[in-house]
C-alpha atoms as a PDB file:
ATOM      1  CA  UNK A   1     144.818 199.418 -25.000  1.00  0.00           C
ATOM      2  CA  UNK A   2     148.209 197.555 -25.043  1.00  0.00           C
ATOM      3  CA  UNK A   3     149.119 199.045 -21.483  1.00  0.00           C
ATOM      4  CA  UNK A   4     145.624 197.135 -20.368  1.00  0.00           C
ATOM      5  CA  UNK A   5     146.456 193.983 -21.592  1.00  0.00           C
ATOM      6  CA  UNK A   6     150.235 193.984 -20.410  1.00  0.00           C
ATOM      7  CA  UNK A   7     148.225 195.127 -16.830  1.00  0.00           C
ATOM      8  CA  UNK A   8     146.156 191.963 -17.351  1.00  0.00           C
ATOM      9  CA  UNK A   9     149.071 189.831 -17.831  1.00  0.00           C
ATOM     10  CA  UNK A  10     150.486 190.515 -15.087  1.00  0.00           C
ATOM     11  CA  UNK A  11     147.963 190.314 -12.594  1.00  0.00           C
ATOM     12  CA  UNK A  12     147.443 186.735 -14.029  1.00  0.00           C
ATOM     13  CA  UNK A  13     150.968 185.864 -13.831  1.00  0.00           C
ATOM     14  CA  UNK A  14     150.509 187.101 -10.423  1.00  0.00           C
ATOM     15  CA  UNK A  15     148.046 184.932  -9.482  1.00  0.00           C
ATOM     16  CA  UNK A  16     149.547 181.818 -11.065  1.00  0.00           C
ATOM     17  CA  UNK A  17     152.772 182.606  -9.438  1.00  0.00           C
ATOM     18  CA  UNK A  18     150.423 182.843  -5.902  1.00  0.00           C
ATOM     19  CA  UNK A  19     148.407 179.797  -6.652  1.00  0.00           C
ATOM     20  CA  UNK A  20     151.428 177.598  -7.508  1.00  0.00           C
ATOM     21  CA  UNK A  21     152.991 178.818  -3.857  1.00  0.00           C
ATOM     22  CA  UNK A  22     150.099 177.719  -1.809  1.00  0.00           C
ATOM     23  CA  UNK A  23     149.699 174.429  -3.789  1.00  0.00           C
ATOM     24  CA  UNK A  24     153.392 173.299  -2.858  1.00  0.00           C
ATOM     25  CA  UNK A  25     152.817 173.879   0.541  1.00  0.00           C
ATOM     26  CA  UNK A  26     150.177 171.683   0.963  1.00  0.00           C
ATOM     27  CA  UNK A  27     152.150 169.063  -0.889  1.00  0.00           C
ATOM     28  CA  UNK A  28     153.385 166.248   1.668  1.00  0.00           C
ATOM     29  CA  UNK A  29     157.658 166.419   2.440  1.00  0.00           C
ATOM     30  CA  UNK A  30     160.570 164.386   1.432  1.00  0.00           C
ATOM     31  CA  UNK A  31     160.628 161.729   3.987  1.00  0.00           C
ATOM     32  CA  UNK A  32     157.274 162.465   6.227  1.00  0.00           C
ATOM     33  CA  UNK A  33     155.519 159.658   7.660  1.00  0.00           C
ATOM     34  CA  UNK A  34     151.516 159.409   6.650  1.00  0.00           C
ATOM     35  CA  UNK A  35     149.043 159.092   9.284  1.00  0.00           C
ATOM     36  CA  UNK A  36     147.426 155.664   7.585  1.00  0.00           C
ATOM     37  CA  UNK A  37     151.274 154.053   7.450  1.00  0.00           C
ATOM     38  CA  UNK A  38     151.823 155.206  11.399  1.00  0.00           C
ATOM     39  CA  UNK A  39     148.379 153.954  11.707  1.00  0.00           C
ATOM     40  CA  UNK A  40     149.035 150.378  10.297  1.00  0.00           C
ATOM     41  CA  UNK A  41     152.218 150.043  12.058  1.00  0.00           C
ATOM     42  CA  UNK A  42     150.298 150.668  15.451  1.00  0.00           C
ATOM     43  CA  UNK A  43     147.645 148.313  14.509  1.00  0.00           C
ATOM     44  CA  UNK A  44     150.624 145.949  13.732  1.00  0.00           C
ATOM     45  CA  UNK A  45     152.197 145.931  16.937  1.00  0.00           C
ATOM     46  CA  UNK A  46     149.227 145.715  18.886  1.00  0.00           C
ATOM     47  CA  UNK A  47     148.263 142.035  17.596  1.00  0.00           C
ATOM     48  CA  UNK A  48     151.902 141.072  18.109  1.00  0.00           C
ATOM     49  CA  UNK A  49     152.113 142.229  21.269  1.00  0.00           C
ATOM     50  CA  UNK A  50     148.554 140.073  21.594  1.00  0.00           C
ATOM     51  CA  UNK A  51     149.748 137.076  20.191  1.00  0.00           C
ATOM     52  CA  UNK A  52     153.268 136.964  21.933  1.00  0.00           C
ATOM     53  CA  UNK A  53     150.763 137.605  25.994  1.00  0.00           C
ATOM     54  CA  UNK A  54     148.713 134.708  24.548  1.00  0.00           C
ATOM     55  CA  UNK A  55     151.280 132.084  23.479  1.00  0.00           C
ATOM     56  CA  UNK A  56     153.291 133.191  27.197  1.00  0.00           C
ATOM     57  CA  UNK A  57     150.103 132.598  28.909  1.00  0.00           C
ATOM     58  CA  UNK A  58     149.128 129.319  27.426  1.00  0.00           C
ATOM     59  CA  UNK A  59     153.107 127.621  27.281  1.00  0.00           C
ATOM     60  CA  UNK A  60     154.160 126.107  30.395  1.00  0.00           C
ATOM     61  CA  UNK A  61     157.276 127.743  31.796  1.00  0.00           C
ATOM     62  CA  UNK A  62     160.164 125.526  30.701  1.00  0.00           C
ATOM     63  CA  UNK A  63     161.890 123.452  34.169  1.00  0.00           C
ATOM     64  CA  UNK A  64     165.047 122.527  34.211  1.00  0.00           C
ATOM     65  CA  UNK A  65     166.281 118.958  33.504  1.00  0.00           C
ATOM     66  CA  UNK A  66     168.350 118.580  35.944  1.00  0.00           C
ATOM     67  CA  UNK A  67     165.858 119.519  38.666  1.00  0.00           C
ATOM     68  CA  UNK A  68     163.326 117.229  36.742  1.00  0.00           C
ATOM     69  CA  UNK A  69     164.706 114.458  37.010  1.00  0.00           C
ATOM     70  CA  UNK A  70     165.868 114.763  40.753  1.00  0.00           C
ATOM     71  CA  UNK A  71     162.405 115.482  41.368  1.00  0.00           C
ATOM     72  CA  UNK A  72     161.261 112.083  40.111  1.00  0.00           C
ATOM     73  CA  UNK A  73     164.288 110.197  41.737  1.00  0.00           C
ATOM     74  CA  UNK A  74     163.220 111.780  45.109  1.00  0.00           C
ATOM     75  CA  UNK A  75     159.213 110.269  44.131  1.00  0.00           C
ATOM     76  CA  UNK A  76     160.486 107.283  43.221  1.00  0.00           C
ATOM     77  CA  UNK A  77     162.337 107.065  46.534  1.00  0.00           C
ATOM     78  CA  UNK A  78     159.720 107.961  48.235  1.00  0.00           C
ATOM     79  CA  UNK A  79     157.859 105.446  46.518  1.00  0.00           C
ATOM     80  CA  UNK A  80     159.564 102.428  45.915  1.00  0.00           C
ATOM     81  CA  UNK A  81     160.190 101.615  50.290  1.00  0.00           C
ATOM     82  CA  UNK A  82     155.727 101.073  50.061  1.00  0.00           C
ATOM     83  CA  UNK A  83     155.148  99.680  46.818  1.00  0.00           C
ATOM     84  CA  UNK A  84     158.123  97.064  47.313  1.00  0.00           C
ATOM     85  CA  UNK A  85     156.828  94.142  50.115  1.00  0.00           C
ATOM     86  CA  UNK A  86     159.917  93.974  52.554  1.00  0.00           C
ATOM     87  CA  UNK A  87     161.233  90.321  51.976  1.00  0.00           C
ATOM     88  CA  UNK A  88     162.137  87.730  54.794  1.00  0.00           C
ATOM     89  CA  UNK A  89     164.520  85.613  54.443  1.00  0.00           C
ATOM     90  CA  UNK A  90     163.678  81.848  56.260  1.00  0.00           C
ATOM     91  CA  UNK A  91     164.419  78.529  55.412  1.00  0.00           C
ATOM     92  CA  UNK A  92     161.753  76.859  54.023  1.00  0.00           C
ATOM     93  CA  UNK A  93     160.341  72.996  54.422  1.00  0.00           C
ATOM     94  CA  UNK A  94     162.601  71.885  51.092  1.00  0.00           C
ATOM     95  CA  UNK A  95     165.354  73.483  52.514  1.00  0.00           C
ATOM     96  CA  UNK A  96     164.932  72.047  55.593  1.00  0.00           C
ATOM     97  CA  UNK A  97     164.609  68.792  54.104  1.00  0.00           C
ATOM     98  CA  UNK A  98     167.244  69.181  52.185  1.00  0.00           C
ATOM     99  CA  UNK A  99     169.748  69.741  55.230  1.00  0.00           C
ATOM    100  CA  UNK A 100     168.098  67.453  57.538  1.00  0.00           C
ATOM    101  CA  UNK A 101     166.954  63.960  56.374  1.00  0.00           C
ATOM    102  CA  UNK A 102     168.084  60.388  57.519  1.00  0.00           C
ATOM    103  CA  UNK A 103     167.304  57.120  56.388  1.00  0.00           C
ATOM    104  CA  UNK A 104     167.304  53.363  56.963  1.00  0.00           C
ATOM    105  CA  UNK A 105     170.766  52.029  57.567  1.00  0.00           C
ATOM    106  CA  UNK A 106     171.131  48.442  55.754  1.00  0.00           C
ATOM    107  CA  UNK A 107     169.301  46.694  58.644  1.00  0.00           C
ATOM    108  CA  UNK A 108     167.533  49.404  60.444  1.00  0.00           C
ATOM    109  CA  UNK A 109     166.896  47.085  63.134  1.00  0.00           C
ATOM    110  CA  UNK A 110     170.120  45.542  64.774  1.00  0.00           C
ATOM    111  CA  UNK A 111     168.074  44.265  67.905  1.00  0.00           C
ATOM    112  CA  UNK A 112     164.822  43.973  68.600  1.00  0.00           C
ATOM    113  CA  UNK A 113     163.129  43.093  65.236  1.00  0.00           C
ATOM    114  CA  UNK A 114     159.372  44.283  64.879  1.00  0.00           C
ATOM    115  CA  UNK A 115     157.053  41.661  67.135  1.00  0.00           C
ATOM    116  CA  UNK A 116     159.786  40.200  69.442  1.00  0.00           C
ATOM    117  CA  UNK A 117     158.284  38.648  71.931  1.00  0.00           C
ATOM    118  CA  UNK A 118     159.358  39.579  75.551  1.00  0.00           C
ATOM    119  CA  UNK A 119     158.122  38.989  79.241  1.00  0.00           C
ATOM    120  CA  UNK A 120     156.620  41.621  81.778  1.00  0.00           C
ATOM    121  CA  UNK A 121     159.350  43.794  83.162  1.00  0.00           C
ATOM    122  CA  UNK A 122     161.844  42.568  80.747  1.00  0.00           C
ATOM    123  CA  UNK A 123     164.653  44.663  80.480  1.00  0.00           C
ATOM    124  CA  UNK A 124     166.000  44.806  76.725  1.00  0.00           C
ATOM    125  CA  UNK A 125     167.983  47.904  74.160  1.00  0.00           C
ATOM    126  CA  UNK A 126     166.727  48.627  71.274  1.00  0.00           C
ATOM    127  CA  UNK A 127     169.372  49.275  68.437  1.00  0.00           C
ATOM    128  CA  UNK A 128     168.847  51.270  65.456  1.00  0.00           C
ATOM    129  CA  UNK A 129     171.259  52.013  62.580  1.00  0.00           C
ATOM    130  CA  UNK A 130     170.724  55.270  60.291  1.00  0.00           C
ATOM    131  CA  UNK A 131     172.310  57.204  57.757  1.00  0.00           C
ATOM    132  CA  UNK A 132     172.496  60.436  57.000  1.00  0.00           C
ATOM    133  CA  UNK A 133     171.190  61.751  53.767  1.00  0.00           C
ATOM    134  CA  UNK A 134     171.411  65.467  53.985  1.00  0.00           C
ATOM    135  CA  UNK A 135     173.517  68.214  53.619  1.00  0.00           C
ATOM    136  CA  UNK A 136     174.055  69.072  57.105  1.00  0.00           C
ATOM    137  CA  UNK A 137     176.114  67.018  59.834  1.00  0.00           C
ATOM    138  CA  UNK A 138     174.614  65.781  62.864  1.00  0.00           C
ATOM    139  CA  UNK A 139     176.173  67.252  65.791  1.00  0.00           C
ATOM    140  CA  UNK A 140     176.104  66.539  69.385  1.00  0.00           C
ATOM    141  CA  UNK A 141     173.290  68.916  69.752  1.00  0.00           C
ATOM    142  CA  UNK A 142     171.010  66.600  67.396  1.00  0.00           C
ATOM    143  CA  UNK A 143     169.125  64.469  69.388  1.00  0.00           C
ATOM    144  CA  UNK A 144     166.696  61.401  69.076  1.00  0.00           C
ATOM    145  CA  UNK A 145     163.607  61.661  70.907  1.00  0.00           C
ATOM    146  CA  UNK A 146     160.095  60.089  71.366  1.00  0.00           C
ATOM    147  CA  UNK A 147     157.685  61.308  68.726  1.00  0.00           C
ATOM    148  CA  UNK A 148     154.473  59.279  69.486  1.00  0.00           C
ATOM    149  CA  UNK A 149     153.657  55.637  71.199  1.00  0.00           C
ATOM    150  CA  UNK A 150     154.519  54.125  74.018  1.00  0.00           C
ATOM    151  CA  UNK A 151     158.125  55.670  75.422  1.00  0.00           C
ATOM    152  CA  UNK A 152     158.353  51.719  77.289  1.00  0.00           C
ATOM    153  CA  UNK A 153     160.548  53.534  79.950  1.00  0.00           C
ATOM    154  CA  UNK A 154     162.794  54.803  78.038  1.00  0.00           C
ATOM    155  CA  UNK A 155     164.602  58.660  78.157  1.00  0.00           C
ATOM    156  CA  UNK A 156     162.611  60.433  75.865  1.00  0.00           C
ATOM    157  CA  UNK A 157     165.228  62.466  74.649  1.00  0.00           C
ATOM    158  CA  UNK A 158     168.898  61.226  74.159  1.00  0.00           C
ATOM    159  CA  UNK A 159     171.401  62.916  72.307  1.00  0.00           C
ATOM    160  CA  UNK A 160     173.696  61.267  69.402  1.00  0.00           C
ATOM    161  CA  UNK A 161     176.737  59.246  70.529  1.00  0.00           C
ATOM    162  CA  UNK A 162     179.043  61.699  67.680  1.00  0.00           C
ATOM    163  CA  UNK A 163     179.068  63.825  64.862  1.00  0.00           C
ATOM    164  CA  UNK A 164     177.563  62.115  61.613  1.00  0.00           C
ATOM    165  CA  UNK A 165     178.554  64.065  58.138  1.00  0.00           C
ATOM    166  CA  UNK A 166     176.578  63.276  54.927  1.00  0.00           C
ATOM    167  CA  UNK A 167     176.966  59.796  53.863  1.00  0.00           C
ATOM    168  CA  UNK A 168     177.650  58.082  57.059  1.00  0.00           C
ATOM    169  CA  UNK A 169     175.688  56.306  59.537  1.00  0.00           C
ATOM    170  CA  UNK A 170     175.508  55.970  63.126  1.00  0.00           C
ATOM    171  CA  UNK A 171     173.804  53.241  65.891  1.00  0.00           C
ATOM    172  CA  UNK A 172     171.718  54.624  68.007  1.00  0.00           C
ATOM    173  CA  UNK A 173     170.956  52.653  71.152  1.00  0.00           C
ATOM    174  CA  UNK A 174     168.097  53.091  73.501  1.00  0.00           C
ATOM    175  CA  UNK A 175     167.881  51.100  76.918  1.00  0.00           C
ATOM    176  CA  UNK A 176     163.752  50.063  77.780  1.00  0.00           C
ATOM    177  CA  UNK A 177     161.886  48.141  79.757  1.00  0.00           C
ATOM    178  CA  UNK A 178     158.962  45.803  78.418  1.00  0.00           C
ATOM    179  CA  UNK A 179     155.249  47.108  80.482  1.00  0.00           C
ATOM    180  CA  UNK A 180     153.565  44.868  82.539  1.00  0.00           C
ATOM    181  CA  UNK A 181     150.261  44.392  81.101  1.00  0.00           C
ATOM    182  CA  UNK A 182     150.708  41.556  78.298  1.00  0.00           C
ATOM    183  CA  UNK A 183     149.963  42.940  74.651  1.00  0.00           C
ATOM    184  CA  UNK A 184     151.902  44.636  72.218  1.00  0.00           C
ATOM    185  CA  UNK A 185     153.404  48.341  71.786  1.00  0.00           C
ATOM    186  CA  UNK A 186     154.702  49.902  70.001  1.00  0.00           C
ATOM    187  CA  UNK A 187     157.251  53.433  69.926  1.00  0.00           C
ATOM    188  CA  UNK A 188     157.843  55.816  67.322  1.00  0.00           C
ATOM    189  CA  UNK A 189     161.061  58.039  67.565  1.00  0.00           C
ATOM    190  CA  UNK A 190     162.428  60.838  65.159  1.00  0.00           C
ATOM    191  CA  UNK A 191     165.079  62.575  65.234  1.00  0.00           C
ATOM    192  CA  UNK A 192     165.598  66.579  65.794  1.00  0.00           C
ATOM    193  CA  UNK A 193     168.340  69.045  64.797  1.00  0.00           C
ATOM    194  CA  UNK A 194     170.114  71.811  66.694  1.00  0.00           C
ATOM    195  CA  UNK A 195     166.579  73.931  66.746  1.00  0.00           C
ATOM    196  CA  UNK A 196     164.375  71.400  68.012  1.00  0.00           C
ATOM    197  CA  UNK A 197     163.116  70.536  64.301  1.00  0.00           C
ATOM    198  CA  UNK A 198     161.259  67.273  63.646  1.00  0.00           C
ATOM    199  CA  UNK A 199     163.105  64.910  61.226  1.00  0.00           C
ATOM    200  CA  UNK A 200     162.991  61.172  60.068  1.00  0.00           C
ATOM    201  CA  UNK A 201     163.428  58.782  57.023  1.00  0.00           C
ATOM    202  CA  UNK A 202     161.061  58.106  54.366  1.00  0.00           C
ATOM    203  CA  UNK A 203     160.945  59.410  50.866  1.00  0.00           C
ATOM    204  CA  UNK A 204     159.887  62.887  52.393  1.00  0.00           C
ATOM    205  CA  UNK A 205     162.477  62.744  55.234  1.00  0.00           C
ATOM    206  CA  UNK A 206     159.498  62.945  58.210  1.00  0.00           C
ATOM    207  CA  UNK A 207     158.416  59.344  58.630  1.00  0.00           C
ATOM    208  CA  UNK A 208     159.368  57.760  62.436  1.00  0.00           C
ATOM    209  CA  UNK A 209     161.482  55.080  63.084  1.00  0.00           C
ATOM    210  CA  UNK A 210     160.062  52.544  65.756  1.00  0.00           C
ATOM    211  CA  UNK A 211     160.251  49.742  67.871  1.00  0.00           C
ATOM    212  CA  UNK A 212     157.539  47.459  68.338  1.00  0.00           C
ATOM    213  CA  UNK A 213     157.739  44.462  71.006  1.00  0.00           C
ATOM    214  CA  UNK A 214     155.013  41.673  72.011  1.00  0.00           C
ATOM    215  CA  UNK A 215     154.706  40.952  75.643  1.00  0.00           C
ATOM    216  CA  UNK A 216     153.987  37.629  76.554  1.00  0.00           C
ATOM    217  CA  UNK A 217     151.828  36.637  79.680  1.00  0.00           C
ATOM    218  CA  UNK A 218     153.942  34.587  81.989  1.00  0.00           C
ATOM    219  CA  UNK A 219     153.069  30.551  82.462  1.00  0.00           C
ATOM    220  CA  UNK A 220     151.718  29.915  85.212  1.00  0.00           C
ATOM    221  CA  UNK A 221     154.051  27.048  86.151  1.00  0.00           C
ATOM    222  CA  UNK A 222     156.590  29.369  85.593  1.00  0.00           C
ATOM    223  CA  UNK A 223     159.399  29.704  88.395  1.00  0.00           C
ATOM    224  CA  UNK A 224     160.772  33.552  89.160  1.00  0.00           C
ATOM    225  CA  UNK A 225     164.396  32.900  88.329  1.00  0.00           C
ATOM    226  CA  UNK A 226     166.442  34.808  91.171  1.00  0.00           C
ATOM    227  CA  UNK A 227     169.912  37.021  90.313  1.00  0.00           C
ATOM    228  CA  UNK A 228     172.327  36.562  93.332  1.00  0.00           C
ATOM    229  CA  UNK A 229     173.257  40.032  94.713  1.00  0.00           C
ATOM    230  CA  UNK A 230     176.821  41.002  93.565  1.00  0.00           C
ATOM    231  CA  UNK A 231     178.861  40.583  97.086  1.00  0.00           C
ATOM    232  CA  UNK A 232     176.950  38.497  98.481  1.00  0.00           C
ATOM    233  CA  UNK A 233     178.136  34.430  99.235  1.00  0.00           C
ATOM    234  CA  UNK A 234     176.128  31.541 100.014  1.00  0.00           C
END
């Protein structure tokens, strides 16, 4: 009987021993990654790999500064030539005016007052004195000339006896001849600069200067008054 139960013991211990062997193999090693934790990590990298394709896809690549802003300089040259009106330079009216302007000399009139009566034919020179009230000098190539009227024989254009800076004045004389029809007339004259430019006296510088005769039918118990020839001896 004892022999049967130390047999028994033994094939138990047996079996525990057996049992306890294939138990620890099954049991996971020291170190061993688990399926679920590789799993994870997978999952992991996939939406990072995910986000990191979106946020490249949806931020602009970065451009340099430097290029940047030679871009826009080369726009805004490109630009600026159209969008800019091209400005001309000219002299305007004021300026004009400004340079070019007489006025009445203190008389105007040294011969020939407004109205003077004259015959038919009769020679006379009118005499005017002005001033100059500008900026600019009146040269030689300023002239005086016949603006509107009657011209009454006269050159119609006649250049300045000198040069006349600022601030001085000058007598301009013009040689006529009175018309033959009685009644009176009357001549307005202006001066012009160097590039044929209108100018006179007046507050804005463009008013005429004239001369304005009567002429006088002749009596008719007048007596034609005859000039000896130079030379000749009676």
């Amino acid at each position: 009987m004892r022999k049967i139960l130390a047999s028994s013991s033994r094939v138990a211990l047996f079996l525990t021993l057996i049992t306890m062997s294939l138990s620890g193999c099954n049991l996971p090693k020291k170190g061993a990654q688990q399926t679920p934790a590789a799993t994870g990590a997978f999952v992991i990298q996939d939406e990072a790999a995910r986000s990191t394709t979106l946020v490249s896809s949806t931020v602009p690549p970065s451009r340099n500064p430097a290029q940047t802003e030679t871009n826009h300089e080369a726009v805004l040259t490109e630009i600026t030539p159209s969008s800019q009106p091209q400005t001309i330079q000219q002299s305007s009216p004021a300026t004009r005016a400004i340079c070019d302007r007489a006025a009445a000399g203190d008389p105007i009139d040294l011969s020939i007052p407004d109205d003077t009566p004259l015959l038919p034919g009769q020679p006379f020179t009118k005499v005017w004195r002005l001033k100059n009230v500008g900026g600019c000098t009146w040269t030689r190539e300023y002239t005086i000339a016949l603006f509107s009227g009657e011209s009454m024989e006269a050159q119609a254009i006649l250049p300045l006896p000198g040069d006349v800076p600022p601030g001085q004045t000058v007598e301009i004389s013009v040689d006529m001849v009175a018309p033959q029809i009685p009644g009176k007339y009357q001549g307005n004259w202006k001066l012009r600069n160097s590039s044929k430019d209108w100018f006179g006296i007046g507050p804005n510088g463009s008013a005429p200067f004239w001369v304005r005769i009567v002429v006088k039918p002749v009596p008719p118990n007048a007596i034609p008054t005859i000039q000896p020839t130079p030379g000749n001896t009676y």
